[in-house]
Protein backbone atom coordinates (compact mmCIF):
# COMPACT_ATOMS: atom_id res chain seq x y z
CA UNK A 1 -7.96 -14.04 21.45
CA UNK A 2 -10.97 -14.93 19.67
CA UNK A 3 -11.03 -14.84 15.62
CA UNK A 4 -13.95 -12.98 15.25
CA UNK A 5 -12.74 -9.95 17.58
CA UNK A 6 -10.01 -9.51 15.22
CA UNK A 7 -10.38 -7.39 12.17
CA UNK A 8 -9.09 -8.48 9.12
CA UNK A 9 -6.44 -6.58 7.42
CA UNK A 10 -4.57 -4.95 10.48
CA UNK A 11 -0.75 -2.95 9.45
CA UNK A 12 1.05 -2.89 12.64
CA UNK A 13 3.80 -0.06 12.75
CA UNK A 14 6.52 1.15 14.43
CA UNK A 15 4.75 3.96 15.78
CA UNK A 16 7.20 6.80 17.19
CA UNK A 17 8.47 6.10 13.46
CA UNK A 18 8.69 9.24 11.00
CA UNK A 19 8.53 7.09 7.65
CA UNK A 20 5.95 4.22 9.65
CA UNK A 21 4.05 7.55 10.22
CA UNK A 22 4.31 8.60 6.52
CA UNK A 23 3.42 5.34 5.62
CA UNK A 24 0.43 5.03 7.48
CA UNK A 25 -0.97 8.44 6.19
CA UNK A 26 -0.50 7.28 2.68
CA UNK A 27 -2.43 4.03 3.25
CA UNK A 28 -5.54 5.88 4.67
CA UNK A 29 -5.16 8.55 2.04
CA UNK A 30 -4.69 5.42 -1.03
CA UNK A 31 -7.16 3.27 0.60
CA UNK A 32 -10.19 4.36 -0.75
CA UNK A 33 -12.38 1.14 -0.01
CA UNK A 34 -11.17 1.68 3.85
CA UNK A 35 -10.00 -1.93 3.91
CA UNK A 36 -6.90 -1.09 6.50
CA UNK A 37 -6.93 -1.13 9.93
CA UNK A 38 -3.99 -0.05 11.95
CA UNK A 39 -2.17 -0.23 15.33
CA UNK A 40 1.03 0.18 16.53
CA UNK A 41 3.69 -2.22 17.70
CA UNK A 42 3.42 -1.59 21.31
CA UNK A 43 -0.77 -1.74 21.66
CA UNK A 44 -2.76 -3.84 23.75
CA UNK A 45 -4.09 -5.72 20.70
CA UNK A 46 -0.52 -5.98 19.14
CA UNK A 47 0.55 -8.23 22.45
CA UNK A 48 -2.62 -10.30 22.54
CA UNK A 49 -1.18 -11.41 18.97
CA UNK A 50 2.23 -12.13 20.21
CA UNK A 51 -0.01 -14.60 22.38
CA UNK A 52 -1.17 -16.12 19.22
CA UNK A 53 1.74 -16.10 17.35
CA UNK A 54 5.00 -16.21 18.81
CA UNK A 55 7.27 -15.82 16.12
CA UNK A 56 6.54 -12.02 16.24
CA UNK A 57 7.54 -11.05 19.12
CA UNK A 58 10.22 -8.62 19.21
CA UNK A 59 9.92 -7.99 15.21
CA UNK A 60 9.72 -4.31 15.02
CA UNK A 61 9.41 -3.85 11.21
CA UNK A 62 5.88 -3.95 9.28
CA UNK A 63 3.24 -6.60 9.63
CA UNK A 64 0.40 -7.42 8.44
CA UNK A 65 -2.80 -9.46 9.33
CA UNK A 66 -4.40 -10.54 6.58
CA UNK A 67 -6.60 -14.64 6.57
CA UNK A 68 -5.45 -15.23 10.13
CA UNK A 69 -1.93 -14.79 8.77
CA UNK A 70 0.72 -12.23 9.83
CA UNK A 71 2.89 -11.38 7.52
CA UNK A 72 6.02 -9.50 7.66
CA UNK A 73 8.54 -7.27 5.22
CA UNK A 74 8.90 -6.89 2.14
CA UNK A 75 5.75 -9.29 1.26
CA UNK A 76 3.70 -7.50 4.22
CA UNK A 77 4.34 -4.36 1.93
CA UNK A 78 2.88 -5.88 -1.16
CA UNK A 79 0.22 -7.81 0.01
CA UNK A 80 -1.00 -4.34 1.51
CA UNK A 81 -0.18 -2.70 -2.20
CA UNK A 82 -2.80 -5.26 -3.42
CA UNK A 83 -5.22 -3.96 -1.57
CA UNK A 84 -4.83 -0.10 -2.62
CA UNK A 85 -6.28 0.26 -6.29
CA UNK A 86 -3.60 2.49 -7.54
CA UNK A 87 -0.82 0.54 -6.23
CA UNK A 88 -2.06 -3.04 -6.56
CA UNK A 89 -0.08 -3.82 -9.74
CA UNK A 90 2.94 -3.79 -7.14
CA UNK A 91 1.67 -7.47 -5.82
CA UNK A 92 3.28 -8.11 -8.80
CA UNK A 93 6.92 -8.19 -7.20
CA UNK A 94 5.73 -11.16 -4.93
CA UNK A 95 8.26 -12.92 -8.07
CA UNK A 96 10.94 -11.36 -6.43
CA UNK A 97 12.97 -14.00 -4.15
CA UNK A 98 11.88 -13.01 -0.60
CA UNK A 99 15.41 -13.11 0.75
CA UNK A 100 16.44 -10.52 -2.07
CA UNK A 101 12.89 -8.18 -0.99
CA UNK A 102 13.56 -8.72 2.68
CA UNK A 103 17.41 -7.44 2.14
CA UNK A 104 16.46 -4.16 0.61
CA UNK A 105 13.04 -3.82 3.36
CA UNK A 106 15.69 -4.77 6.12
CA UNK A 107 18.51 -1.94 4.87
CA UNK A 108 15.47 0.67 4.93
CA UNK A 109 14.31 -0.76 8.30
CA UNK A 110 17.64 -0.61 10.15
CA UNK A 111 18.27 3.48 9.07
CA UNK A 112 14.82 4.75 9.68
CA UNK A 113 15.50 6.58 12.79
CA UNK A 114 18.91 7.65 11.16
CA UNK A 115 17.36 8.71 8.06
CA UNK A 116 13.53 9.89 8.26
CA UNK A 117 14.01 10.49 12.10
CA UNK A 118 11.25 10.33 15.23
CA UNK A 119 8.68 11.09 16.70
CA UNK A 120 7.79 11.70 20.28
CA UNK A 121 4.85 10.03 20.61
CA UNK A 122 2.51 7.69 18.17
CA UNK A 123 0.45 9.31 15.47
CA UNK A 124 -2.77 10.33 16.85
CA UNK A 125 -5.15 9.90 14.47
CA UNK A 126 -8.38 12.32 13.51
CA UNK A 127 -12.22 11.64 14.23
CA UNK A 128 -12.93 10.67 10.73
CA UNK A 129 -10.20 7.62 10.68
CA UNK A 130 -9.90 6.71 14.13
CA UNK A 131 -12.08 3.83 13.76
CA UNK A 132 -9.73 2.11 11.92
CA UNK A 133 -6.88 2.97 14.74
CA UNK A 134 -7.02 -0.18 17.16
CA UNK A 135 -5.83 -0.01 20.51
């Protein structure tokens, strides 16, 4: 996979999630300079980065692209609050020990399903944002 086919700033998401769903919806409602992109965990472009990076493969929590980087958990989640004006003051937690971040991002992770439930089928998104929906 070539660089310059890949967008920068990419969430992947578990996408028969109910709170990756919610999630997603509040990044294109709090991302007013439309600096996300998004796909889900099982697209096309997803695998061609498993290709790339191999460390990701079968990681089914939040990650990121951002600089030719993936990044994953709890630091995926505030490197994407960074780039939200409201919420970028929460890149401010990057002084939290990752292994302490990770813990509570891994308890939330592991009772999704259990606890926000899901869905059927991936969120399909709307004309208007489904640009920024790779496949």
């Amino acid at each position: 996979m070539e660089d310059a086919e890949l967008p920068n700033n990419i969430v992947f998401y578990d996408g028969v999630c109910s709170l990756c769903n919610s999630t997603v919806n509040f990044l294109i409602e709090h991302d007013t300079q439309k600096q996300l992109n998004f796909s889900h965990i099982d697209s096309e472009i997803y695998q061609k980065l498993v290709v790339r990076f191999p460390e990701i493969e079968g990681i089914d929590s939040i990650l990121f692209y951002h600089n030719d980087q993936i990044i994953i958990k709890s630091r995926a989640v505030l490197e994407i609050a960074r780039l939200l004006p409201r919420y970028s003051w929460l890149g401010r937690f990057d002084v939290v020990p990752t292994g302490i971040g990770d813990g509570i991002y891994s308890v939330i992770a592991n009772n999704r399903y259990r606890w926000f439930g899901r869905n059927k089928a991936c969120l399909l998104p709307s004309k208007s944002i489904g640009s920024r929906f790779l496949k």
